[in-house]
C-alpha atoms as a PDB file:
ATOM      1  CA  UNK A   1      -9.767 -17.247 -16.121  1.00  0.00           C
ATOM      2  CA  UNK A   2      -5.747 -16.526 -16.860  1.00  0.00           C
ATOM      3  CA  UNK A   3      -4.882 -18.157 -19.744  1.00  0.00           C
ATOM      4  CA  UNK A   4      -2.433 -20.832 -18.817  1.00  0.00           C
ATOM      5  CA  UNK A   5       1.400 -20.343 -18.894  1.00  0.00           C
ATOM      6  CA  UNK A   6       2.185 -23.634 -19.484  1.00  0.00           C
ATOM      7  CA  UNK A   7       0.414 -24.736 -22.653  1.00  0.00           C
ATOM      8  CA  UNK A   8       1.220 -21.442 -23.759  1.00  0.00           C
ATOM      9  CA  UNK A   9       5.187 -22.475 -23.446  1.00  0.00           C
ATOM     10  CA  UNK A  10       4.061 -25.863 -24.821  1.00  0.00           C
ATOM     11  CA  UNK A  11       2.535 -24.283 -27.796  1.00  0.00           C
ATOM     12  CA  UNK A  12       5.893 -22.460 -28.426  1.00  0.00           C
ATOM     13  CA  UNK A  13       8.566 -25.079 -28.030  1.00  0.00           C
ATOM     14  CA  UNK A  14       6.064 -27.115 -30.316  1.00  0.00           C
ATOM     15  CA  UNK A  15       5.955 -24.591 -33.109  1.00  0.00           C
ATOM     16  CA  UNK A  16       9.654 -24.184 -32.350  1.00  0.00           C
ATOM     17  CA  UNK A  17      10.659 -27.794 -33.560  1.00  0.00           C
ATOM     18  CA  UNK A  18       7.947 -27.170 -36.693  1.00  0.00           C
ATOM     19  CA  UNK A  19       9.345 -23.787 -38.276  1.00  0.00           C
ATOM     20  CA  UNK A  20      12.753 -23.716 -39.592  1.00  0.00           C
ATOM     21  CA  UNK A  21      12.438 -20.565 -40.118  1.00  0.00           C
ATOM     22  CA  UNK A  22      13.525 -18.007 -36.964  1.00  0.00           C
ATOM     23  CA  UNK A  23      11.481 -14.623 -38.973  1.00  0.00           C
ATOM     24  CA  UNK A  24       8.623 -17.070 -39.082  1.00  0.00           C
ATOM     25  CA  UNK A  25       8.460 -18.416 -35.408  1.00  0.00           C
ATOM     26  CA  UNK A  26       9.175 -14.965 -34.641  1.00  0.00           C
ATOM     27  CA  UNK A  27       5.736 -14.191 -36.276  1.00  0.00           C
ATOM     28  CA  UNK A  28       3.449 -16.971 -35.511  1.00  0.00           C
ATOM     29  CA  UNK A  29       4.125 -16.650 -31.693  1.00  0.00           C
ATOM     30  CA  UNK A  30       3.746 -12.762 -31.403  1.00  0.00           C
ATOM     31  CA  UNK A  31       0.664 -13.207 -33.382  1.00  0.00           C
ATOM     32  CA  UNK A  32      -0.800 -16.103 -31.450  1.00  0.00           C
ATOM     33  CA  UNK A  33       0.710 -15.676 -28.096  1.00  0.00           C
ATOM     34  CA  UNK A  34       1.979 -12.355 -28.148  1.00  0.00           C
ATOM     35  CA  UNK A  35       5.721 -10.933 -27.050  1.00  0.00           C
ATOM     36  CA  UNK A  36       4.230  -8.397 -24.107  1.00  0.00           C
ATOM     37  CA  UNK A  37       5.286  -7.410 -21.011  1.00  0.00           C
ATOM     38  CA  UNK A  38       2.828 -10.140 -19.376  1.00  0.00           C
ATOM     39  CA  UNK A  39       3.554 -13.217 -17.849  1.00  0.00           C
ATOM     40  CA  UNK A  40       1.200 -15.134 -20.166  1.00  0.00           C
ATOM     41  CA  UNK A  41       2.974 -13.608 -22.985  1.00  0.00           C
ATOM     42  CA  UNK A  42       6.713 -12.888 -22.269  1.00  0.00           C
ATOM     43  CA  UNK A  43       7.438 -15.968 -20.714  1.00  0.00           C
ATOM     44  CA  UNK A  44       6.054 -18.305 -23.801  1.00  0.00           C
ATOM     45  CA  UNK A  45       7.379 -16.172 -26.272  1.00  0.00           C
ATOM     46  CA  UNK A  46      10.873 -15.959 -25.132  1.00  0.00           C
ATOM     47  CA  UNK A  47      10.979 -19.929 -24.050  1.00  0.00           C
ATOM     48  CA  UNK A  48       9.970 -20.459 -27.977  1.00  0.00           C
ATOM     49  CA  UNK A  49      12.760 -17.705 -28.738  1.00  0.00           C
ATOM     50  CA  UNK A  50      15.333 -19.895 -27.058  1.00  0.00           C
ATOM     51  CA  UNK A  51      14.294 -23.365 -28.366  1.00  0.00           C
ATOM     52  CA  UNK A  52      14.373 -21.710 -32.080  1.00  0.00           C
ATOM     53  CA  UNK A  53      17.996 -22.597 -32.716  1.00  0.00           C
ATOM     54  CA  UNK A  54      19.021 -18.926 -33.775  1.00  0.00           C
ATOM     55  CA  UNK A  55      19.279 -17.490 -30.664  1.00  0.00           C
ATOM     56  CA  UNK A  56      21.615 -14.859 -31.564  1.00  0.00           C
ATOM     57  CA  UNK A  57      19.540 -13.752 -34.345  1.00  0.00           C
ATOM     58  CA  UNK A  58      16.263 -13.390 -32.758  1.00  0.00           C
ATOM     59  CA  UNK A  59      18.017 -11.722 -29.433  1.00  0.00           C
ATOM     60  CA  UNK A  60      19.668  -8.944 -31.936  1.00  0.00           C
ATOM     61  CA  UNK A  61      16.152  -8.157 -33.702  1.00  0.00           C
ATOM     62  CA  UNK A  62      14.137  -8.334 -30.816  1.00  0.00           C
ATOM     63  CA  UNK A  63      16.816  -6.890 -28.089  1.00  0.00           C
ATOM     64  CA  UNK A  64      18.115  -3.851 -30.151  1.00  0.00           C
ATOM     65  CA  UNK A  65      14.289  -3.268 -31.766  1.00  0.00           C
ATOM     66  CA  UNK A  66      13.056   0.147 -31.357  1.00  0.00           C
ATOM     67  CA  UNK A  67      10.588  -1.100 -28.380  1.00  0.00           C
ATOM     68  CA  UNK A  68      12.386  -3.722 -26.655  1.00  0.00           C
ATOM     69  CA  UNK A  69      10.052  -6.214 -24.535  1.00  0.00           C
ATOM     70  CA  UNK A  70       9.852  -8.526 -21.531  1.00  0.00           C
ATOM     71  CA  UNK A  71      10.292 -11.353 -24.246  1.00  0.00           C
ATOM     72  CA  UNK A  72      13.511 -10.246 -25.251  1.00  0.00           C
ATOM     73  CA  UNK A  73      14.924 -10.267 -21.635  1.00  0.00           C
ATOM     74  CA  UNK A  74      13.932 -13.553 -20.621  1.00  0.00           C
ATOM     75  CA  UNK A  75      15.207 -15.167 -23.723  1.00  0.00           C
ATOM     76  CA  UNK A  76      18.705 -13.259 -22.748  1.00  0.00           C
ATOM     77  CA  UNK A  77      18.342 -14.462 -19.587  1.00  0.00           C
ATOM     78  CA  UNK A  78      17.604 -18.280 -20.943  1.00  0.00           C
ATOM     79  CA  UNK A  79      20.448 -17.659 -23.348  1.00  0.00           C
ATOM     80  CA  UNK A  80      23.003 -16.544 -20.737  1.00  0.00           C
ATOM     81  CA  UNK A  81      22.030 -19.337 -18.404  1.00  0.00           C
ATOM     82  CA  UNK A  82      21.841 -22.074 -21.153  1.00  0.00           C
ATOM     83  CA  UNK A  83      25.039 -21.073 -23.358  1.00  0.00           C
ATOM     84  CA  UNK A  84      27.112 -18.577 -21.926  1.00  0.00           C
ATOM     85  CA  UNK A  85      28.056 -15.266 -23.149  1.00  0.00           C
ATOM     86  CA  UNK A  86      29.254 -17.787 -26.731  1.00  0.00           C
ATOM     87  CA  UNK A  87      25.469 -17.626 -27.696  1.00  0.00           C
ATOM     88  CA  UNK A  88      25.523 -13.982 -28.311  1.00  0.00           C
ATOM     89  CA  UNK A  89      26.804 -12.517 -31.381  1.00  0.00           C
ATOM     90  CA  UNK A  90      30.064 -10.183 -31.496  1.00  0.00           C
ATOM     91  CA  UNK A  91      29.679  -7.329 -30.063  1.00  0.00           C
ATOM     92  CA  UNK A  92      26.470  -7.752 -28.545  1.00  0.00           C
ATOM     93  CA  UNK A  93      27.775  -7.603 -24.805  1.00  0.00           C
ATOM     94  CA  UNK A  94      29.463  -4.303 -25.786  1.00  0.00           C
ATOM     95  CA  UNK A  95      26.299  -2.596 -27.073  1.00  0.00           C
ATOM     96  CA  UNK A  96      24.752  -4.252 -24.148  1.00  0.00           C
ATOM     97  CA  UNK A  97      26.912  -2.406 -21.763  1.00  0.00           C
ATOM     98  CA  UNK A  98      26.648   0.793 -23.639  1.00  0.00           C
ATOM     99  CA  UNK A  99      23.116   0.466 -23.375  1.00  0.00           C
ATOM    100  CA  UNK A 100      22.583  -0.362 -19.976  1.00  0.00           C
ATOM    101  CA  UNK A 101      25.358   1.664 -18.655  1.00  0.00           C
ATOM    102  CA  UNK A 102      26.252  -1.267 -16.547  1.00  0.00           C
ATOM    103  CA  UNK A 103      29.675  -3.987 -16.438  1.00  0.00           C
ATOM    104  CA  UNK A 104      26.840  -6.470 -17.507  1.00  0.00           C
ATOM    105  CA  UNK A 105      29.928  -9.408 -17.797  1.00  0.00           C
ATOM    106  CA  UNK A 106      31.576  -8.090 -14.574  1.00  0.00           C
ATOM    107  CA  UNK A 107      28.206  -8.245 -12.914  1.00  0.00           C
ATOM    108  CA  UNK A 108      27.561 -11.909 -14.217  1.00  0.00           C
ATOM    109  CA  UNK A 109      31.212 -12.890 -12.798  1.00  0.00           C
ATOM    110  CA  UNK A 110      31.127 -11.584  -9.543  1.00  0.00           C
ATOM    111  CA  UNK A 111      27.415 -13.366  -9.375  1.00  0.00           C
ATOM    112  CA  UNK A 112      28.800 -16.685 -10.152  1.00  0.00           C
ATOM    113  CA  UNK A 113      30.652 -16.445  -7.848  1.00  0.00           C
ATOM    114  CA  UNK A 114      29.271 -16.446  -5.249  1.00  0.00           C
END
């Protein structure tokens, strides 16, 4: 059987209210839920990413890491949605562009409005 998606993103909002600590949620969930490319893991991972309080900390380590995951998208994604480009540090959107070689804030404007 899958494992379930759900309690999974239960599990990480849970230990998201119980660690203070971002390095340390950052931790527990990779090691007990895991931060892959998987459904079952990228999904749980980044909704505990998001709930942590220090978004902008976790998206830098995890976004600009040397192998990049799944994880790290979604919780942009639940970042952008939730709090605007304000939620990410200085800078980021620029390295974001660089890196993607796309208008990423043009993009999101002309999407918003439509």
């Amino acid at each position: 059987a899958a494992p379930s998606v759900a309690a999974r993103i239960e599990y990480a909002l849970s230990a998201a209210e119980r660690l203070s600590d971002p390095g340390q949620l950052e931790r527990e969930l990779s090691g007990l839920i895991g931060n892959g490319p998987s459904a079952a893991e990228a999904v749980p991972f980044a909704f505990g990413l998001a709930a942590c309080g220090d978004l902008p900390g976790l998206l830098r380590r995890t976004v600009f890491a040397k192998s990049p995951s799944a994880s790290a998208a979604v919780a942009g994604c639940l970042a952008g949605a939730f709090g605007g480009l304000a939620l990410f540090p200085e800078g980021c959107l620029a390295d974001l562009n660089a890196l993607s070689g796309c208008p990423l804030e043009r993009l999101a404007e002309e999407a918003s409005a439509d």
